[in-house]
N, C-alpha and C. Protein backbone atom coordinates (compact mmCIF):
# COMPACT_ATOMS: atom_id res chain seq x y z
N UNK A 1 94.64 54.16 164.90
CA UNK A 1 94.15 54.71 163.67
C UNK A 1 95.35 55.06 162.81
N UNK A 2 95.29 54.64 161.66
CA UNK A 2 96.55 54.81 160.91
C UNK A 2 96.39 56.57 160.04
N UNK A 3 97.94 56.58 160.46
CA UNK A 3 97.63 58.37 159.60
C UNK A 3 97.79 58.85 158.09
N UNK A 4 97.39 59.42 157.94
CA UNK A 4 96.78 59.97 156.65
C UNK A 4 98.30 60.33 155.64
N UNK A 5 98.71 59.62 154.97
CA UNK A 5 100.02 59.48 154.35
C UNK A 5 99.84 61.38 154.00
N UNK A 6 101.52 61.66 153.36
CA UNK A 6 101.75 63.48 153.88
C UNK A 6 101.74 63.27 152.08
N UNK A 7 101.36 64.62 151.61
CA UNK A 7 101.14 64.26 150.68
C UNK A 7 102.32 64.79 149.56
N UNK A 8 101.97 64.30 148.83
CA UNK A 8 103.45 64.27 147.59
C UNK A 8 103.61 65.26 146.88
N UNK A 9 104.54 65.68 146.09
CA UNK A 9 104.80 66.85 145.38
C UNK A 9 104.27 66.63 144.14
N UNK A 10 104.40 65.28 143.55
CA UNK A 10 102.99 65.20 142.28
C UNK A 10 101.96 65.46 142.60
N UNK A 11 101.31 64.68 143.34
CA UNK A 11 100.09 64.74 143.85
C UNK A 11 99.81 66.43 143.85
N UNK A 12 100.80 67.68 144.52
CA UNK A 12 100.05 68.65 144.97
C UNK A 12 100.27 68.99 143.52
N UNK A 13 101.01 69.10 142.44
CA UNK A 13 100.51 69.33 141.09
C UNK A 13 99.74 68.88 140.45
N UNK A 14 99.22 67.64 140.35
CA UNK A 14 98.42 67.10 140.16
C UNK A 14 96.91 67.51 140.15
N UNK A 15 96.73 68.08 141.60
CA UNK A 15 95.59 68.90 142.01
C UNK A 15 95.60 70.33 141.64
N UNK A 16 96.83 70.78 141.42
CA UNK A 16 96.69 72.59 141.00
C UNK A 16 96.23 72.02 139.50
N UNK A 17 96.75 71.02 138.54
CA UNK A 17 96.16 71.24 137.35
C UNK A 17 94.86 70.98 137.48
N UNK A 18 94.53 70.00 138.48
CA UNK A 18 92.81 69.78 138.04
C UNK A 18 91.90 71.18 138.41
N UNK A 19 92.93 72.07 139.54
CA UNK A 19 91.92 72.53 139.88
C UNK A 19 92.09 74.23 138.87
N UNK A 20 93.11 74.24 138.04
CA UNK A 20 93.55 74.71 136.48
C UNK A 20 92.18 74.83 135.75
N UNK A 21 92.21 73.30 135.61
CA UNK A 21 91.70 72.60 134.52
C UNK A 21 90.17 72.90 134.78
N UNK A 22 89.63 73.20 135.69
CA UNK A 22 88.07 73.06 136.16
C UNK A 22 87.79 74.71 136.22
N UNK A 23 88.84 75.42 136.52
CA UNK A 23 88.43 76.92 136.55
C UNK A 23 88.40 77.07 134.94
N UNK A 24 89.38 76.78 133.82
CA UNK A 24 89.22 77.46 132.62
C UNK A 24 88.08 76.40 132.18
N UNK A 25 87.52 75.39 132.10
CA UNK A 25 86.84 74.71 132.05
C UNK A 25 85.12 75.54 131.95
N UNK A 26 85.41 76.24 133.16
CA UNK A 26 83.97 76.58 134.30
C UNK A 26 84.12 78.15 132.86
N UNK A 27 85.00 78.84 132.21
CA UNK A 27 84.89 80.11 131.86
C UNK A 27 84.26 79.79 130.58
N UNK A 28 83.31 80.71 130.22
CA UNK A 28 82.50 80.97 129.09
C UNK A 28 83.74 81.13 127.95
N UNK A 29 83.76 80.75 126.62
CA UNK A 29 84.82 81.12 125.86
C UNK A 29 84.49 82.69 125.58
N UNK A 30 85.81 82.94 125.27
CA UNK A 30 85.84 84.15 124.29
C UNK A 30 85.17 84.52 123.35
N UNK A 31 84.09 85.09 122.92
CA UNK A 31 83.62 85.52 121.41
C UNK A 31 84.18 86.19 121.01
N UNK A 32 84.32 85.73 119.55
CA UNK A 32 85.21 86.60 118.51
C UNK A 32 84.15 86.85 117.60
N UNK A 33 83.84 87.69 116.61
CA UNK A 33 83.49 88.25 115.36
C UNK A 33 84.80 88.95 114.12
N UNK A 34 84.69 87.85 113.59
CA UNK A 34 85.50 88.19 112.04
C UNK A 34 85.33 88.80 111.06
N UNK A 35 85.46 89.95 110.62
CA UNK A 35 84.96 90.95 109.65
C UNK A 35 86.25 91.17 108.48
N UNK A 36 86.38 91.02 107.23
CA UNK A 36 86.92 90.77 106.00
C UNK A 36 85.89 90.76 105.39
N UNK A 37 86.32 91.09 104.08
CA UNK A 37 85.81 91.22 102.88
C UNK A 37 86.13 89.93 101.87
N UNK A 38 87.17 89.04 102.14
CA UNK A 38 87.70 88.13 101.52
C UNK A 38 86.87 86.78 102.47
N UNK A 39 86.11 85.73 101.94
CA UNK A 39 85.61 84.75 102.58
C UNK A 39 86.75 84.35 102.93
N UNK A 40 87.70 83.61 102.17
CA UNK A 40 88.72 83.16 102.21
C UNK A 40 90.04 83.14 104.03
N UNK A 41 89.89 84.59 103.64
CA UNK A 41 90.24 84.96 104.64
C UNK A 41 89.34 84.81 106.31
N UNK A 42 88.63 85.14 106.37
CA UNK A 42 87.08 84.59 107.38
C UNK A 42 87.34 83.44 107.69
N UNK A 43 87.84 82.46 106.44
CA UNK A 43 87.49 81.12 106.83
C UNK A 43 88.76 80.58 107.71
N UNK A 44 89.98 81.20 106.93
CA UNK A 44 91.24 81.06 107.44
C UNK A 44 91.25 80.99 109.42
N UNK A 45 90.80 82.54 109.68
CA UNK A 45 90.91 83.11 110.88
C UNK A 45 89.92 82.29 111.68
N UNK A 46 88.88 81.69 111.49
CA UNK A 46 87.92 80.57 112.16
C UNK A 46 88.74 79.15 112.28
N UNK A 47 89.31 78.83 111.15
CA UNK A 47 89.89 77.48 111.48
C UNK A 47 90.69 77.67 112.59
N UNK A 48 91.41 79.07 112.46
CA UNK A 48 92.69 79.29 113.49
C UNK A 48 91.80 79.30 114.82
N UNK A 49 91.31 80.21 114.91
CA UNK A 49 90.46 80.73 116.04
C UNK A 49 89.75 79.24 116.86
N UNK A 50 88.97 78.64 116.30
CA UNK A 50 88.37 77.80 116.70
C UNK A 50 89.04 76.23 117.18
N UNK A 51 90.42 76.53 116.81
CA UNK A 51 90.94 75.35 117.11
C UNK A 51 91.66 75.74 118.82
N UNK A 52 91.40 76.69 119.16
CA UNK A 52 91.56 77.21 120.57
C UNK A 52 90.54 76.60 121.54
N UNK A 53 90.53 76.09 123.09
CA UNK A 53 89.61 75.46 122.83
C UNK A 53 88.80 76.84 124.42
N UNK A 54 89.51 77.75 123.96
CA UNK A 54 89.03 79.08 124.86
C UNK A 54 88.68 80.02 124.25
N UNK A 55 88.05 80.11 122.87
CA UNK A 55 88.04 81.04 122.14
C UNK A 55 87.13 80.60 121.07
N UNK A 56 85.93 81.12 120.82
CA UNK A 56 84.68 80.60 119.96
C UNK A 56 84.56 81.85 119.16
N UNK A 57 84.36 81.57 117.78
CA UNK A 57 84.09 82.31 116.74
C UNK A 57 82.66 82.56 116.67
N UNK A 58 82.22 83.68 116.90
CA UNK A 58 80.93 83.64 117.26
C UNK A 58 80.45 84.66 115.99
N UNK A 59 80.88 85.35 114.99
CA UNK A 59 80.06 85.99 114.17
C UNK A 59 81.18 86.27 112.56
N UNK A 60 80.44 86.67 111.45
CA UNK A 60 81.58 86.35 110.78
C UNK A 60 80.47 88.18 109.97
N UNK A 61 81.67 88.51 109.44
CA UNK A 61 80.85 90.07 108.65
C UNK A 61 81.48 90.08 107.07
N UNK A 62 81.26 90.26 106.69
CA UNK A 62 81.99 90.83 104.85
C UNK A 62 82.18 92.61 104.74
N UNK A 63 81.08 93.20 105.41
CA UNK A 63 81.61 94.56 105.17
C UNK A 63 81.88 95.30 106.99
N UNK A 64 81.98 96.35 106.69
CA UNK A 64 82.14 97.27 108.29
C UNK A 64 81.17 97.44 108.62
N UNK A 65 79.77 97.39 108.09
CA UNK A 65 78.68 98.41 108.78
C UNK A 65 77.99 96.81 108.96
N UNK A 66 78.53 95.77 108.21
CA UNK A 66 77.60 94.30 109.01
C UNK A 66 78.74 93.69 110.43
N UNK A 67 79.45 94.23 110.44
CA UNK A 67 80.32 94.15 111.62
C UNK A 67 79.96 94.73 112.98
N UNK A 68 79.86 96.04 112.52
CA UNK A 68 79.13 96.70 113.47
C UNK A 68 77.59 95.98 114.00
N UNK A 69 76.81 95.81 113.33
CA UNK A 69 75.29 95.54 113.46
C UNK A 69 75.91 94.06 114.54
N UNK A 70 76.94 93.50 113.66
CA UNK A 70 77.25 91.87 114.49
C UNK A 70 77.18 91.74 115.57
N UNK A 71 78.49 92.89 115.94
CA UNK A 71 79.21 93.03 117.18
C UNK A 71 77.52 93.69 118.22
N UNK A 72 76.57 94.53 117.86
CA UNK A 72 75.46 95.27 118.52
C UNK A 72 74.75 94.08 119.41
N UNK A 73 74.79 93.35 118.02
CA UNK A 73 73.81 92.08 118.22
C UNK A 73 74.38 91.07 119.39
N UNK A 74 75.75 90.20 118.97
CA UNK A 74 76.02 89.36 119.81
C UNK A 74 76.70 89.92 120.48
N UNK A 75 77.42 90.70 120.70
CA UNK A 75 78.22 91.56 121.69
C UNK A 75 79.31 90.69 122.03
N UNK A 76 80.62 90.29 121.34
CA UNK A 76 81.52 89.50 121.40
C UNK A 76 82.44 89.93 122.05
N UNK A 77 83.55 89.71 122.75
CA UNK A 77 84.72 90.12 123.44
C UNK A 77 85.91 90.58 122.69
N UNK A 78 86.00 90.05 121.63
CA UNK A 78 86.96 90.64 120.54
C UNK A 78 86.33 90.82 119.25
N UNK A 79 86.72 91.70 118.27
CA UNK A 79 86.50 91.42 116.99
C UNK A 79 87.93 91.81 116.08
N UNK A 80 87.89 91.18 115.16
CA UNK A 80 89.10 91.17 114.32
C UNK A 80 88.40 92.24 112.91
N UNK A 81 89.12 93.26 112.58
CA UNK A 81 88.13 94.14 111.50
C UNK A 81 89.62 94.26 110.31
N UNK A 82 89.60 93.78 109.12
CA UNK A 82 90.44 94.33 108.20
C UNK A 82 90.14 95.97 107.73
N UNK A 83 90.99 96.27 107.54
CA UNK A 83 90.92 98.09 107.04
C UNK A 83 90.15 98.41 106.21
N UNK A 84 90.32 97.78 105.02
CA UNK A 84 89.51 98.32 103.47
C UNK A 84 88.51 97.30 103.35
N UNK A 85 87.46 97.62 103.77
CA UNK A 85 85.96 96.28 103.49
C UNK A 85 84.84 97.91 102.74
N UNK A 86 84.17 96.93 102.20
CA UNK A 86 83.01 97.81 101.30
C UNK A 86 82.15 98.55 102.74
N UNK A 87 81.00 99.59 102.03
CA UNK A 87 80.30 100.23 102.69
C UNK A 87 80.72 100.95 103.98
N UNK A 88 81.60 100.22 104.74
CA UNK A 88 82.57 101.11 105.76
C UNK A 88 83.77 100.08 106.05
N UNK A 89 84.90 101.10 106.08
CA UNK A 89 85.97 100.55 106.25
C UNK A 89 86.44 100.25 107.71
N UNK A 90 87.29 99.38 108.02
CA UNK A 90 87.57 99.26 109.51
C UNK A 90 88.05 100.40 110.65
N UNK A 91 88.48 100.88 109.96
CA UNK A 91 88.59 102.34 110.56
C UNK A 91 87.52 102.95 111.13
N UNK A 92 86.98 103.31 110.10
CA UNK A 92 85.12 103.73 111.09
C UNK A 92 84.42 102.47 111.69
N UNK A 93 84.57 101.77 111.32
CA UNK A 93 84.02 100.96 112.07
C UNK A 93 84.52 100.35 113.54
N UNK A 94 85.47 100.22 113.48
CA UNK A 94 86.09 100.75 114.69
C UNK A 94 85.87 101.69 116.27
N UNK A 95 85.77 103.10 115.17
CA UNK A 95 85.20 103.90 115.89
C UNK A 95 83.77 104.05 116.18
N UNK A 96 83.03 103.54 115.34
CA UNK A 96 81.50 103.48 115.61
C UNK A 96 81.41 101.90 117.05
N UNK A 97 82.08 101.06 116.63
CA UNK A 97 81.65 100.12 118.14
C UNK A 97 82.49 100.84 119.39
N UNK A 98 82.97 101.79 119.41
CA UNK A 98 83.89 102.27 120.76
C UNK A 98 82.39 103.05 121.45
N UNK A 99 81.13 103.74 120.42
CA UNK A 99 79.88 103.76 120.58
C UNK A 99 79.10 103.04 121.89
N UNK A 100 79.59 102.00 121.77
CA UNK A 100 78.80 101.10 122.44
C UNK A 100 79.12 101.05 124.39
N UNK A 101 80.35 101.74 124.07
CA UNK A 101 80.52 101.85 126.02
C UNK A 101 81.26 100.57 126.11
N UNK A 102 80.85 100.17 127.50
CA UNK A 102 81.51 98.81 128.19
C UNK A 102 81.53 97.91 127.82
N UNK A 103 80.59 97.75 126.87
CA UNK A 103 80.39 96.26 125.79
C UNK A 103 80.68 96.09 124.72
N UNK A 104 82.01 97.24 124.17
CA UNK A 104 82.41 97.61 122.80
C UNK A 104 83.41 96.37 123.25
N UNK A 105 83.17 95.44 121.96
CA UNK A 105 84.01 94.44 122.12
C UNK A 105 86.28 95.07 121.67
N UNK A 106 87.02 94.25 122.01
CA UNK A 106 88.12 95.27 121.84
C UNK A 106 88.72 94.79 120.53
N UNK A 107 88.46 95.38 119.99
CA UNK A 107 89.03 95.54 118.44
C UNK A 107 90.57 95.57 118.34
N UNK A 108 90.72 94.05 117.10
CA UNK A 108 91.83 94.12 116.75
C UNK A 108 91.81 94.19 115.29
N UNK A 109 92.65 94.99 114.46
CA UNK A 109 92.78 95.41 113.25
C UNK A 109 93.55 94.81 112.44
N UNK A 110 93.69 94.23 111.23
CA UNK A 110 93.77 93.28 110.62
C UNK A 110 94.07 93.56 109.21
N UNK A 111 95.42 93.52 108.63
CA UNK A 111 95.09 94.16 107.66
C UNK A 111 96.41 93.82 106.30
N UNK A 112 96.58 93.69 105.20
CA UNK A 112 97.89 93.31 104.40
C UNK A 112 98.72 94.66 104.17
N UNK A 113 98.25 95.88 105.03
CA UNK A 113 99.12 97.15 105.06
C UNK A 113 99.48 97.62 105.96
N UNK A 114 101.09 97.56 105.57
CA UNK A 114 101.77 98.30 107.11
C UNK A 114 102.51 99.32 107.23
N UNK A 115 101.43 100.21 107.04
CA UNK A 115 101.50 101.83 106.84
C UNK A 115 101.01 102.38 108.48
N UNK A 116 102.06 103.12 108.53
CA UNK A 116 101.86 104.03 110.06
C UNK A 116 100.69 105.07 110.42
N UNK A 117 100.14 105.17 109.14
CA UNK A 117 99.04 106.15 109.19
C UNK A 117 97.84 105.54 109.57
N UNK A 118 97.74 103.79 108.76
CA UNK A 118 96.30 103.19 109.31
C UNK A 118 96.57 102.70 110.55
N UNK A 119 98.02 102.40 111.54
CA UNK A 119 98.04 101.88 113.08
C UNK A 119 97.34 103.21 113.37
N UNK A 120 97.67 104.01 113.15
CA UNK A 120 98.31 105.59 114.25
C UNK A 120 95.92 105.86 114.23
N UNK A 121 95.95 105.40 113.02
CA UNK A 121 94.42 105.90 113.06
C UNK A 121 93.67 105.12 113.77
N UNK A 122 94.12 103.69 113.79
CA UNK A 122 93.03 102.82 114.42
C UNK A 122 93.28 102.93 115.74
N UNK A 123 94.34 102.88 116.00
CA UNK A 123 94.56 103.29 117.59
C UNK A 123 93.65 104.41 118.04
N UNK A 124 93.92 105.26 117.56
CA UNK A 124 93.34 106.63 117.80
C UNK A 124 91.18 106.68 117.73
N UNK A 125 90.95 105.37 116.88
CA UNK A 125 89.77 105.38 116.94
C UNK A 125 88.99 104.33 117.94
N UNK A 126 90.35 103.55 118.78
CA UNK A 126 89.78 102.41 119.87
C UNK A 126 90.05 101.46 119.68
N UNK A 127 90.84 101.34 118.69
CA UNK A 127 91.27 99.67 118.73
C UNK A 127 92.56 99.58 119.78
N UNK A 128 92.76 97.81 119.83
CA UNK A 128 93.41 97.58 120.45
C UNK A 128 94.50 97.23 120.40
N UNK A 129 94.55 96.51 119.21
CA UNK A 129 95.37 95.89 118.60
C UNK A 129 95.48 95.89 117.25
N UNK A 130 96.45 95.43 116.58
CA UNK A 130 96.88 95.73 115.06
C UNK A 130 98.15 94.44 114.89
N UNK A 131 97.35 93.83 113.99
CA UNK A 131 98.27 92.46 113.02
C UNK A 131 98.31 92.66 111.58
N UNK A 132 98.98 92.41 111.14
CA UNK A 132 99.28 91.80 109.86
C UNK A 132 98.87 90.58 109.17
N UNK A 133 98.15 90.32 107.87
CA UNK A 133 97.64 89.18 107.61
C UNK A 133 98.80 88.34 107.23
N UNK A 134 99.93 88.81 106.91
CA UNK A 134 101.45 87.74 106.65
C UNK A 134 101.96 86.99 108.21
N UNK A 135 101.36 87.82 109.27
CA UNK A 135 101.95 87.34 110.67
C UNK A 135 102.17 86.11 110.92
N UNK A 136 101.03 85.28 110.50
CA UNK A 136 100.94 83.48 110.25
C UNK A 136 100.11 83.34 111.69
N UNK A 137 99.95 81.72 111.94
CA UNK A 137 98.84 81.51 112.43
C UNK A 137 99.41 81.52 114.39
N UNK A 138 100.90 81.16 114.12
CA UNK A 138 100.91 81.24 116.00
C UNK A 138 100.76 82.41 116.21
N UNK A 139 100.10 83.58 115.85
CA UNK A 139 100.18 85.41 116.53
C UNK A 139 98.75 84.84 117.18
N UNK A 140 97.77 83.38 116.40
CA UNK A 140 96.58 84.06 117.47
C UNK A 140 96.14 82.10 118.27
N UNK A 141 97.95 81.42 118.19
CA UNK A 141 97.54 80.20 118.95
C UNK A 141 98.19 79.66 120.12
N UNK A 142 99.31 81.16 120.41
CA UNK A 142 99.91 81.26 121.36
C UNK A 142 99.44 81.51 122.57
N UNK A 143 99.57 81.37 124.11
CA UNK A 143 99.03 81.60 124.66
C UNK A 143 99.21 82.76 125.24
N UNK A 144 100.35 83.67 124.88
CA UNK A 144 101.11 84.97 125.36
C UNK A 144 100.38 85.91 124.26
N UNK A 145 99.74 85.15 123.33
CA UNK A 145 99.52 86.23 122.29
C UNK A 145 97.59 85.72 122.21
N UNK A 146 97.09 85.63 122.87
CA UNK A 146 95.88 85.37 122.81
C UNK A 146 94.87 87.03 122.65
N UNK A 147 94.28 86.95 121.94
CA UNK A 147 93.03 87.89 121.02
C UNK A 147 92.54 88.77 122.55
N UNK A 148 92.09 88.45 123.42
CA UNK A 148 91.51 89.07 124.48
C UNK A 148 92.71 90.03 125.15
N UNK A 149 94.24 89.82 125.21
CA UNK A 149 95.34 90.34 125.75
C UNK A 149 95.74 91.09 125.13
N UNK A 150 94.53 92.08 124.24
CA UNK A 150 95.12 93.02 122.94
C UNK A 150 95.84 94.27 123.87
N UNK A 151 95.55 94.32 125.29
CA UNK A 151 96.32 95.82 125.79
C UNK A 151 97.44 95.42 125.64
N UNK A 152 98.45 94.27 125.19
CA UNK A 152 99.65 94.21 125.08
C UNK A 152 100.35 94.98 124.13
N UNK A 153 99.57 95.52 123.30
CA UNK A 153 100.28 96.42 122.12
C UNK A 153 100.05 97.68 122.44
N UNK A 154 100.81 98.50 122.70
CA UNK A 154 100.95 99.74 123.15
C UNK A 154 100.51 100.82 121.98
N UNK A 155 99.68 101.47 122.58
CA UNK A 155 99.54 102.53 121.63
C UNK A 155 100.29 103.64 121.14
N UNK A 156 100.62 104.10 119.89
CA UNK A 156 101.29 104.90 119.65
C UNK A 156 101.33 106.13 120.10
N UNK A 157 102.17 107.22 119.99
CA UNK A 157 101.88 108.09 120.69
C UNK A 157 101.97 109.32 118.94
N UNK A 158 102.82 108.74 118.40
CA UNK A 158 102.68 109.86 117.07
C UNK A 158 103.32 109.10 115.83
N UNK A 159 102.25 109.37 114.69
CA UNK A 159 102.79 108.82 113.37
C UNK A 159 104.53 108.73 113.15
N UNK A 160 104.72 107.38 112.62
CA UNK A 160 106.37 106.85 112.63
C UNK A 160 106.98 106.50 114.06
N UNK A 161 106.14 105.91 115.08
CA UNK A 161 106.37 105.53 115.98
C UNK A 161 106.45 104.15 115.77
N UNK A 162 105.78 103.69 114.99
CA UNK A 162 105.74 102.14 114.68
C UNK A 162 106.52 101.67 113.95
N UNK A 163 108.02 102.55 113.16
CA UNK A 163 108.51 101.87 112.37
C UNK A 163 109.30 101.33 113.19
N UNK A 164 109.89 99.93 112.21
CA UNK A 164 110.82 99.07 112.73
C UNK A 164 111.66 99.11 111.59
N UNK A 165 111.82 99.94 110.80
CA UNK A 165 113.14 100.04 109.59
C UNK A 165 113.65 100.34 110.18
């Protein structure tokens, strides 16, 4: 009986990617919900978002309090909330999905101001994370910087902790 050739060092990579490839494969994507006030912007963060192929844009809001209702409804894994939107701003809104317990999706904050008072607040109201809309598009197509890995940003501990001047 002839024996079973020993097997190769491609080959055993070969098989860790397939068997890579079949676990992220097998995982439900990420839901995201996008909340801005600017379509523009919405549309931006979906092209980005969606060209991930682990990460599905699952709800889109214009103000804070249709963000909230979004996030109630589909219950997404992340949501992205800009600061200043009509009827409620990201800030409360923020704090109103931390409401929700275990299924408060983890909020990342989003915003063209980089003032220490709106990190220091959103932190403080449950978010997770905090970007800048100038950041550009690899902050959310990297794989070190992926939307769900928002505990990577450390929370502040007191206003002017965040400067980098």
């Amino acid at each position: 009986m002839p024996s079973r050739p020993a097997a190769t060092v491609d080959g055993a990579i070969a098989e860790a990617a397939r068997r890579e490839w079949r676990m992220t494969m097998s995982r439900d994507p990420i839901g995201v919900v996008i909340a801005d006030d600017r379509q523009m912007v919405r549309e931006g963060f979906r092209a980005i978002l969606d060209s991930q192929p682990d990460i599905s844009v699952v709800g889109e809001a214009g103000t804070g309090a249709e963000a909230v209702r979004i996030c109630q409804l589909l219950r997404p894994r992340v949501c992205l909330l800009d600061i200043r939107m009509p009827e409620m701003d990201g800030l409360e809104a923020t704090r109103q999905l931390q409401n929700m317990g275990e299924r408060a999706p983890a909020v990342v904050i989003v915003t063209t101001f980089d003032l220490d008072e709106y990190v220091f607040e959103a932190f403080r109201n449950g978010a997770r994370g905090f970007i800048t809309k100038d950041t550009g598009a690899a902050c959310c197509s990297r794989p070190s910087a992926r939307l769900p890995v928002a505990t990577r940003w450390s929370r502040p501990t007191s206003p002017g902790a965040l400067s980098s001047k």
